[in-house]
C-alpha atoms as a PDB file:
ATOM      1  CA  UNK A   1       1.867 -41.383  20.010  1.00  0.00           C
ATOM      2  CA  UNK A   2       2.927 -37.880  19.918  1.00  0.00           C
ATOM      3  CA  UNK A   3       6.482 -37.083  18.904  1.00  0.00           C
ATOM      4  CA  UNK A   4       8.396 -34.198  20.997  1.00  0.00           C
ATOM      5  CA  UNK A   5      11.584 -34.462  18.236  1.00  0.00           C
ATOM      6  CA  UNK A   6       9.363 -33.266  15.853  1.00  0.00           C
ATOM      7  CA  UNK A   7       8.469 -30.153  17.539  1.00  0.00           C
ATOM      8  CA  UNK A   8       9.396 -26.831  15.919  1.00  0.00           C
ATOM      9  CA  UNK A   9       9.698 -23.401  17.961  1.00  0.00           C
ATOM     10  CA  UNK A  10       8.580 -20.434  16.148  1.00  0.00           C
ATOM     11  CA  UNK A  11      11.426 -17.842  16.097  1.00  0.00           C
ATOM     12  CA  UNK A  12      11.233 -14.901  18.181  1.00  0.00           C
ATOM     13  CA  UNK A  13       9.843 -12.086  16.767  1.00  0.00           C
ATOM     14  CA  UNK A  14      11.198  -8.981  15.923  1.00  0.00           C
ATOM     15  CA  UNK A  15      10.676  -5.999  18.869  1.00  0.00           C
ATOM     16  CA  UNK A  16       9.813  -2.604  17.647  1.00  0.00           C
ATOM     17  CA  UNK A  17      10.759  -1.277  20.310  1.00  0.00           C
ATOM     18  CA  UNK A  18      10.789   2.663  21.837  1.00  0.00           C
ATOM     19  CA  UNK A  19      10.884   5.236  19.288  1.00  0.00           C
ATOM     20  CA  UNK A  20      14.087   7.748  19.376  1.00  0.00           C
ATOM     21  CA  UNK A  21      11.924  10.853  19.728  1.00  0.00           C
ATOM     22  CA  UNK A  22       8.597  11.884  20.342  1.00  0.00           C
ATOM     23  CA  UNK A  23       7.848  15.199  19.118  1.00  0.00           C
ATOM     24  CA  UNK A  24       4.426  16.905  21.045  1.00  0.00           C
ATOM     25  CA  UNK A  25       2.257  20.017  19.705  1.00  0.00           C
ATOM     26  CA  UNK A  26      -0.923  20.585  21.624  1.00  0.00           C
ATOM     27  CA  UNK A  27      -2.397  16.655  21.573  1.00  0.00           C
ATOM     28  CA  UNK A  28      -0.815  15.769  18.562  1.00  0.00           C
ATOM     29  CA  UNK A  29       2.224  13.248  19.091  1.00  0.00           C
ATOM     30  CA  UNK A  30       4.729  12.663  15.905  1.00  0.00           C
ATOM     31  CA  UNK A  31       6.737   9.133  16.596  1.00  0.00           C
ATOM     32  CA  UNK A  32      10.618   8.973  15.329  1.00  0.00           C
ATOM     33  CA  UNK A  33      11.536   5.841  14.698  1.00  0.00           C
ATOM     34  CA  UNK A  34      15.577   4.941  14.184  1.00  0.00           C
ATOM     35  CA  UNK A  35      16.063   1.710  11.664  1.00  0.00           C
ATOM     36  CA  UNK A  36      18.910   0.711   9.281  1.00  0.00           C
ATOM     37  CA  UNK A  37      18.095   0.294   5.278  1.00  0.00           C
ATOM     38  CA  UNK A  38      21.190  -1.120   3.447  1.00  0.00           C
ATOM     39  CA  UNK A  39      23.451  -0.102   5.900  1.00  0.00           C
ATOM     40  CA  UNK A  40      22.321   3.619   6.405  1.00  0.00           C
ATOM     41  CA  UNK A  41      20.828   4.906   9.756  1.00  0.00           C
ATOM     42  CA  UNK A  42      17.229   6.310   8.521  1.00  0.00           C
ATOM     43  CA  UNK A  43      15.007   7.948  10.746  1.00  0.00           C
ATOM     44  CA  UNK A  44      10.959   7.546   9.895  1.00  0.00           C
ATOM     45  CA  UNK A  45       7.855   9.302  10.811  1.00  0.00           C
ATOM     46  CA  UNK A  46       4.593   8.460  10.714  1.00  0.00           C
ATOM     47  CA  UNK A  47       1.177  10.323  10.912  1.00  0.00           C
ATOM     48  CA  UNK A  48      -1.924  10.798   9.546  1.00  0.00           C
ATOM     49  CA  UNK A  49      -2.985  13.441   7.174  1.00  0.00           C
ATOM     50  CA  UNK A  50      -6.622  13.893   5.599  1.00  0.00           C
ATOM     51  CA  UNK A  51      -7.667   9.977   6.757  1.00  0.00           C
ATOM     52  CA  UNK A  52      -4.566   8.394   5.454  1.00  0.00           C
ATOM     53  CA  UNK A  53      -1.277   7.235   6.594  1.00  0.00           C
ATOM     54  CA  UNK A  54       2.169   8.527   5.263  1.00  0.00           C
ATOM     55  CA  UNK A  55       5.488   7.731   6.200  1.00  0.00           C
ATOM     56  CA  UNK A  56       8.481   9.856   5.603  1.00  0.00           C
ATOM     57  CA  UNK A  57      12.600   8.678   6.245  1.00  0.00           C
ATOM     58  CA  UNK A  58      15.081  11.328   6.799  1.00  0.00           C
ATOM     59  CA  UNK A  59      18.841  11.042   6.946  1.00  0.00           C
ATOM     60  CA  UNK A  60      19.005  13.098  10.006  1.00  0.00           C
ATOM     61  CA  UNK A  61      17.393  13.195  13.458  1.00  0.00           C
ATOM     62  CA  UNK A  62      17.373  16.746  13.036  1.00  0.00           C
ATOM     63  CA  UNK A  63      15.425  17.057   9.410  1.00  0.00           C
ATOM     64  CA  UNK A  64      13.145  14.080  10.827  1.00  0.00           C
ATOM     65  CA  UNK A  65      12.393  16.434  14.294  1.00  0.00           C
ATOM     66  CA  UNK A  66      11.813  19.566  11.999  1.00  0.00           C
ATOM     67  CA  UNK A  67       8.970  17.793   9.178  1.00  0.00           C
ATOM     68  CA  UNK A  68       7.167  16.183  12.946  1.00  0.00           C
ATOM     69  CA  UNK A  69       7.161  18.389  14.554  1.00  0.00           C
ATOM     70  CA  UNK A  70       5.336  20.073  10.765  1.00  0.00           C
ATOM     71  CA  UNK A  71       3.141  17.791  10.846  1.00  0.00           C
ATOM     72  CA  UNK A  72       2.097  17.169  14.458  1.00  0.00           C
ATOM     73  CA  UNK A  73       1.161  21.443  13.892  1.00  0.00           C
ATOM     74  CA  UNK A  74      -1.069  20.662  11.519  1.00  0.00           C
ATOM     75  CA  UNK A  75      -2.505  17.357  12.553  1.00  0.00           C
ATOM     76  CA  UNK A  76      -5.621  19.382  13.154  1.00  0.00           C
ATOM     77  CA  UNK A  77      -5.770  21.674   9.979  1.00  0.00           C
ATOM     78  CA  UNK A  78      -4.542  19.618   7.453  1.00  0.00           C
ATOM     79  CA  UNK A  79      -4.614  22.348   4.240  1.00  0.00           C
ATOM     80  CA  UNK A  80      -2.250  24.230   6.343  1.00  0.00           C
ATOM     81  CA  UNK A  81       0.570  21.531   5.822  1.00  0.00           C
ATOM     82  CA  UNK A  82       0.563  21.785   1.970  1.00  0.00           C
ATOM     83  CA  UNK A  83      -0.845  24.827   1.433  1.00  0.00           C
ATOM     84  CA  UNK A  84      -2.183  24.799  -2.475  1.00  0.00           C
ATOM     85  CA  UNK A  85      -2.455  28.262  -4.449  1.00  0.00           C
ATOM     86  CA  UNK A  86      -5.515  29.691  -3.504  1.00  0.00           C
ATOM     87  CA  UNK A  87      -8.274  30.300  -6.289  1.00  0.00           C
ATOM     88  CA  UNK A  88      -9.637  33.558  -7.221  1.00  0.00           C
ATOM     89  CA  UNK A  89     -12.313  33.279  -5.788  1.00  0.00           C
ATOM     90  CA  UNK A  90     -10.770  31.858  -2.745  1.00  0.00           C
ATOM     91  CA  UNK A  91      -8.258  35.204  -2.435  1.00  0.00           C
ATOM     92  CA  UNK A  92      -9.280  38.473  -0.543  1.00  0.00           C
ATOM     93  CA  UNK A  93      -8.113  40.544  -3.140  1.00  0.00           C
ATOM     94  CA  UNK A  94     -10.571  39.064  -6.007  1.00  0.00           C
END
């Protein structure tokens, strides 16, 4: 005999949701996400940068917009979006 009583309902789940912002270069598309750590509003980005994932949190919409819209630039050439000093015999002048 089966027991309805004993039933338990998962809860529901958490909904990510829309992101605040999308910020668009060429095909590249930089997600802002809005979420609250210890009572601060953070804003995160996500994206992919030579094969791996990174997130970054900002305080502000604004600094969060600025480093996407960085990154969704050089989603196609990442050495352009931390640009390491060039070798000698990398340089033009050498």
């Amino acid at each position: 005999m089966h027991d309805k009583n004993m039933t338990t309902h998962a809860l529901p789940t958490r909904r990510r949701g829309k992101p605040v912002a999308v910020v668009k270069q060429g095909s590249a598309a930089v997600p802002i996400d809005k979420g609250d750590v210890r009572g601060s509003i953070r804003f995160t980005i996500a994206f992919y940068r030579n094969g791996q994932r990174e997130r970054r949190t900002f305080a502000t919409l604004d600094a969060a917009r600025d480093e996407a819209r960085m990154a969704a630039l050089n989603s196609g050439h990442p050495h352009y979006y931390h640009a390491a000093v060039p070798t000698k015999s990398q340089r033009s002048d050498a």
